[in-house]
N, C-alpha and C. Protein backbone atom coordinates (compact mmCIF):
# COMPACT_ATOMS: atom_id res chain seq x y z
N UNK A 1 100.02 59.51 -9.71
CA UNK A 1 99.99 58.59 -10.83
C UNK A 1 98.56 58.19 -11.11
N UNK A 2 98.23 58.33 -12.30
CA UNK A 2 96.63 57.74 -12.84
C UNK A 2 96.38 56.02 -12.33
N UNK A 3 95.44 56.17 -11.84
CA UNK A 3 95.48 53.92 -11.83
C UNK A 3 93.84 54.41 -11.93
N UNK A 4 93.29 53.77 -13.09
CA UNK A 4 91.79 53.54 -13.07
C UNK A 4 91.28 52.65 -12.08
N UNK A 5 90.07 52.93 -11.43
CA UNK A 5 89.46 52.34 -10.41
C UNK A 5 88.26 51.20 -10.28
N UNK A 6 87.84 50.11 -10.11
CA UNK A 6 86.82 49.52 -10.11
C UNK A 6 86.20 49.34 -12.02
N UNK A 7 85.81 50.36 -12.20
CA UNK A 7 84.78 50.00 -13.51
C UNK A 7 85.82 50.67 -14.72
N UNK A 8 85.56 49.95 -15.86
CA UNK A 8 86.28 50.63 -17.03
C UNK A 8 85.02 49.96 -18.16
N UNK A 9 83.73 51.15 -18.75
CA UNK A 9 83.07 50.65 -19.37
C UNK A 9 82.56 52.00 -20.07
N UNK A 10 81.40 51.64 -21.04
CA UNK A 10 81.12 52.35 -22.34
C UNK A 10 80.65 53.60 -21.17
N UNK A 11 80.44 53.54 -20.08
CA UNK A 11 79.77 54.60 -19.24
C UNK A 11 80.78 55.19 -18.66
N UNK A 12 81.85 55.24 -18.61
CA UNK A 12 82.87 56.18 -18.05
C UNK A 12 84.11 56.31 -18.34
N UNK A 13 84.47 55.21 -20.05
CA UNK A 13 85.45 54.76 -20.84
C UNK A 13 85.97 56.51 -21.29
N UNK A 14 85.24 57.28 -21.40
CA UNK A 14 85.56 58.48 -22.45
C UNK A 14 86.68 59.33 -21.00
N UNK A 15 85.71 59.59 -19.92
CA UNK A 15 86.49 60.08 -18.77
C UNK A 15 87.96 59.86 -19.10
N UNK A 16 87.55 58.13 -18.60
CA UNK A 16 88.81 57.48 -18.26
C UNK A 16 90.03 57.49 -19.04
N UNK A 17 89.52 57.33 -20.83
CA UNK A 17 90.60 57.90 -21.92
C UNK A 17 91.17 59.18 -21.66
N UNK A 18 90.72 59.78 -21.28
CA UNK A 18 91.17 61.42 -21.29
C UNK A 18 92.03 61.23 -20.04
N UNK A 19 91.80 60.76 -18.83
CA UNK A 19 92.93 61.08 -17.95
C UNK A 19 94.37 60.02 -18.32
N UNK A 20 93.83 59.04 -18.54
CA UNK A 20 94.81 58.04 -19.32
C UNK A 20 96.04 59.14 -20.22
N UNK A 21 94.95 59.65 -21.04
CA UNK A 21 96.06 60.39 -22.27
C UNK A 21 96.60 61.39 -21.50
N UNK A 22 96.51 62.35 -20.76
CA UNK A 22 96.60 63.07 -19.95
C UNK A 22 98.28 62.73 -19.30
N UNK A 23 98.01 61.30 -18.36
CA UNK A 23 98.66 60.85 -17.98
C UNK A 23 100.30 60.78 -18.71
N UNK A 24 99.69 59.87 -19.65
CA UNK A 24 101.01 59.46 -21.11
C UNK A 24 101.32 60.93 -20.76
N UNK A 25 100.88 61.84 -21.61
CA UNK A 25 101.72 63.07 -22.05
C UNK A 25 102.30 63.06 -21.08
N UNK A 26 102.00 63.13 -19.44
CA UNK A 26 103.03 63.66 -18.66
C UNK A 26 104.13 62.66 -18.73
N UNK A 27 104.31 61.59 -19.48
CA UNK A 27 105.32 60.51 -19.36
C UNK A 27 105.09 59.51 -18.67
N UNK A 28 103.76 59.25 -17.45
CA UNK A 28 103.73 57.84 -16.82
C UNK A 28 103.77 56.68 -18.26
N UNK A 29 104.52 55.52 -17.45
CA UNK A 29 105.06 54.93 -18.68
C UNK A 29 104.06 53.53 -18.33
N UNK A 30 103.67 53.31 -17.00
CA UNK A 30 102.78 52.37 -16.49
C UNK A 30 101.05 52.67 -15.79
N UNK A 31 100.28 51.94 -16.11
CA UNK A 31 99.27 52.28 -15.91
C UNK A 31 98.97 50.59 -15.48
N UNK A 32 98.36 51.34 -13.63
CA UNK A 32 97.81 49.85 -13.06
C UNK A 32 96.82 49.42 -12.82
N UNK A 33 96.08 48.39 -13.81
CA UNK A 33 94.93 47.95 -13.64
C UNK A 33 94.24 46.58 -12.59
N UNK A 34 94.77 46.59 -11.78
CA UNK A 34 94.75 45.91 -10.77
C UNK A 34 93.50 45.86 -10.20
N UNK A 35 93.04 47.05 -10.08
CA UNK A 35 91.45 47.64 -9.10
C UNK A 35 90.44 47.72 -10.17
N UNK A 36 90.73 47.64 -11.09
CA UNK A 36 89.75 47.50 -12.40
C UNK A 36 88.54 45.79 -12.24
N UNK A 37 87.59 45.99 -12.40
CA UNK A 37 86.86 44.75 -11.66
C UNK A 37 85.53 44.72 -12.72
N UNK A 38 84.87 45.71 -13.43
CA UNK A 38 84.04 45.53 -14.02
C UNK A 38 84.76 46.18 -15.20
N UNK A 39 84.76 45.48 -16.46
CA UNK A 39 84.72 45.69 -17.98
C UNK A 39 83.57 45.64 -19.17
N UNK A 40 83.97 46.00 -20.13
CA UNK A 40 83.05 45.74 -21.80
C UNK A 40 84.41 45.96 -22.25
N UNK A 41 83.88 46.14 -24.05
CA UNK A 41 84.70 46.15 -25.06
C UNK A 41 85.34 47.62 -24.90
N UNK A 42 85.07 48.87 -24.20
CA UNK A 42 85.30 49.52 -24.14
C UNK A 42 86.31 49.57 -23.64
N UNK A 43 86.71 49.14 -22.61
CA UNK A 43 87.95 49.12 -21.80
C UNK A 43 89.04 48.38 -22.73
N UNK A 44 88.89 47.11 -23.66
CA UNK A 44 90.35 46.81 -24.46
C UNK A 44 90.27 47.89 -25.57
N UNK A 45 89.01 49.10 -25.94
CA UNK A 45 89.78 50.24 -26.61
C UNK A 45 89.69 51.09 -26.38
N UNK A 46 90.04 51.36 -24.64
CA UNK A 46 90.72 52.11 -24.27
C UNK A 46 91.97 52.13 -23.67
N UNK A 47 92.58 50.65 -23.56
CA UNK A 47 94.24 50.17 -23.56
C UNK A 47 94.47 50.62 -24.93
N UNK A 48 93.85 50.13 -26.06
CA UNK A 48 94.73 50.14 -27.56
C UNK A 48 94.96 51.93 -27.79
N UNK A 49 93.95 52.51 -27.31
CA UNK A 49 93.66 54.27 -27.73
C UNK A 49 95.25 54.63 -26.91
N UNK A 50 94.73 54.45 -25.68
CA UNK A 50 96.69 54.82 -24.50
C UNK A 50 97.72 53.81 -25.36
N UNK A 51 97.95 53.19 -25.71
CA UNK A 51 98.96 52.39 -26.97
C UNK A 51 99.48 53.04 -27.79
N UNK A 52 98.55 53.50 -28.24
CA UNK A 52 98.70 54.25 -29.53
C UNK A 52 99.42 55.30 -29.23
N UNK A 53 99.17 56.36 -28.12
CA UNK A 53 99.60 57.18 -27.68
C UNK A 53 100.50 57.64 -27.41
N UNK A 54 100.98 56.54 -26.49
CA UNK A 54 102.66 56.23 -25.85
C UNK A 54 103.28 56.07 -27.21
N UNK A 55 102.97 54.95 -27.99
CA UNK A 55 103.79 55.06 -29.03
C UNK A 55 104.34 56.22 -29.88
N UNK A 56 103.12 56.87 -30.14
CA UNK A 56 103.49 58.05 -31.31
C UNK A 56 103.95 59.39 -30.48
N UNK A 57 104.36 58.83 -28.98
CA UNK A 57 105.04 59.64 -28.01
C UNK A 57 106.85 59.17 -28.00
N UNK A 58 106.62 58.06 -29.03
CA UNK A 58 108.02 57.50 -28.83
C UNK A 58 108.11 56.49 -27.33
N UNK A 59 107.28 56.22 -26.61
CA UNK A 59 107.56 55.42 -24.99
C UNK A 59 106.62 54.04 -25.85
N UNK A 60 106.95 53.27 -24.35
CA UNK A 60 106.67 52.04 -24.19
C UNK A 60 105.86 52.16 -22.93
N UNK A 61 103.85 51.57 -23.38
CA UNK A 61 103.16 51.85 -22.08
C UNK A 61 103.34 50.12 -21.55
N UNK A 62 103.11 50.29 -19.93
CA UNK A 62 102.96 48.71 -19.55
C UNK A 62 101.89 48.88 -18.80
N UNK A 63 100.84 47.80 -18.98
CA UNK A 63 99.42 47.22 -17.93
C UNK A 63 99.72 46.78 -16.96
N UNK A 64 101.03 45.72 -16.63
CA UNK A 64 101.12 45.12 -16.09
C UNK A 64 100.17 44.01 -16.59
N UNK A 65 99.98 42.95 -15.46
CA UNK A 65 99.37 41.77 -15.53
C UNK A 65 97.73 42.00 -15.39
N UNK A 66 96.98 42.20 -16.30
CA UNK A 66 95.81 42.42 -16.54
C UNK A 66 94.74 41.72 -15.77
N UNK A 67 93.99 42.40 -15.27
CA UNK A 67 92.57 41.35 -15.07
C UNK A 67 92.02 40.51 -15.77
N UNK A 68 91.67 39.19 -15.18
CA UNK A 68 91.11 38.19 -15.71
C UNK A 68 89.55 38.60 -16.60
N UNK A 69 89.10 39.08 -16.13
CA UNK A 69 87.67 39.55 -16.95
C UNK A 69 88.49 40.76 -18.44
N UNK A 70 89.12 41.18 -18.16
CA UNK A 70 89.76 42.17 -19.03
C UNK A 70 91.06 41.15 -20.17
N UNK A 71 91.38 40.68 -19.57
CA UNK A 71 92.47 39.29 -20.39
C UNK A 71 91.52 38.69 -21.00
N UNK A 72 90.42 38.02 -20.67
CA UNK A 72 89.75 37.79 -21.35
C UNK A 72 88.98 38.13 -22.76
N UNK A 73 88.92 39.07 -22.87
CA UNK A 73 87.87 40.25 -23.40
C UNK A 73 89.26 40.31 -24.81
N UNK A 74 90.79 40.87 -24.15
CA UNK A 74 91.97 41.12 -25.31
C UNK A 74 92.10 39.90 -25.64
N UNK A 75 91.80 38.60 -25.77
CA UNK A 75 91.77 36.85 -25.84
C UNK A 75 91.00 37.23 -27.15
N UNK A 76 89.76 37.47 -26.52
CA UNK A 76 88.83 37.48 -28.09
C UNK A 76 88.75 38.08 -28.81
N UNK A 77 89.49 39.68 -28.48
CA UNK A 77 89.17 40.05 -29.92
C UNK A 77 91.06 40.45 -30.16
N UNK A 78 91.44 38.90 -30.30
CA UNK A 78 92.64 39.06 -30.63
C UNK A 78 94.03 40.21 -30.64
N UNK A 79 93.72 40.75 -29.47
CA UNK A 79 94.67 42.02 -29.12
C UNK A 79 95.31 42.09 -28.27
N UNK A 80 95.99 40.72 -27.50
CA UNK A 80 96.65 40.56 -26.42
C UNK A 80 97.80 41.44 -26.51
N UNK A 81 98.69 40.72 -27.80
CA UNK A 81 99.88 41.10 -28.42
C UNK A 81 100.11 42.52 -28.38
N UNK A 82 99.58 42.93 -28.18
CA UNK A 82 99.17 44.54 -28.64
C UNK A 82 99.48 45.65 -27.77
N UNK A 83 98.90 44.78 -26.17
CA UNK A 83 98.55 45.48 -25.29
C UNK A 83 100.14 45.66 -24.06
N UNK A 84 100.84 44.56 -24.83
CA UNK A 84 102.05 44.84 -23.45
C UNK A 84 101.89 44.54 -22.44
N UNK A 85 101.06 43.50 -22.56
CA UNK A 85 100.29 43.07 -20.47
C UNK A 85 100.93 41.83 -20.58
N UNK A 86 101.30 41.53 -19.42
CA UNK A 86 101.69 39.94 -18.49
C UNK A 86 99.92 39.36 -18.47
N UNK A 87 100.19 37.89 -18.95
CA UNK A 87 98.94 37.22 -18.71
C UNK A 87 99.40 36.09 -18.07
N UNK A 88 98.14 35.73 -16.71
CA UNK A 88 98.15 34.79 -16.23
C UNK A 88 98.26 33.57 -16.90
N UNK A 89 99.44 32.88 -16.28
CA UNK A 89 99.55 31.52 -16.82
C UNK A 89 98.15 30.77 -16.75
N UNK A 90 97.81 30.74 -15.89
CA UNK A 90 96.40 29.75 -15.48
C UNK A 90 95.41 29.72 -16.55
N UNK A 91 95.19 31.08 -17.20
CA UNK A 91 94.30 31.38 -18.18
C UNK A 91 95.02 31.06 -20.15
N UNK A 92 96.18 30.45 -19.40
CA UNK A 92 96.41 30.37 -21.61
C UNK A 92 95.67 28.70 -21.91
N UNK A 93 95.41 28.90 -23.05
CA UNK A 93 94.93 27.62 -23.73
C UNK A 93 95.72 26.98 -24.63
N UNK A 94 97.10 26.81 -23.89
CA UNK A 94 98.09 25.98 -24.81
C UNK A 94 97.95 24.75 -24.30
């Protein structure tokens, strides 16, 4: 099963899309970002790029419960909704 490791950024985002998509096609329906620890903007579009994917595959992808540096990042540029991830309670601003 694909699980990206440690870094998801403009320096190894393209890799990482490709095994991601890779992945989808074979049908993994979850992708775990758990070990993911360093981000940029690259990494919330490379959740939306695997989104897209699964979808127009007909599936439903899940993140699971996202990293806080990475939850963050889909916070601002308004794409939580998007992404199918569990967010930490601790972090909403209701």
């Amino acid at each position: 099963m694909f699980k990206p490791s440690v870094s998801l950024t403009v320096d190894n985002a393209s890799a990482i899309l490709e095994a991601g998509l890779r992945a989808i096609a074979a049908g993994q329906a979850t992708i775990d970002l758990s070990e993911v620890a360093t981000v940029d903007s690259s990494a919330v579009a490379t959740l939306l790029a695997w989104q897209r994917a699964a979808k127009a595959a007909g599936r439903t992808l899940d993140f699971g419960t996202l990293p806080a540096n990475l939850q963050s990042l889909a916070e601002l540029y308004g794409v939580t909704p998007l992404l199918n991830a569990q967010i930490l309670a601790t972090s909403r601003h209701h």
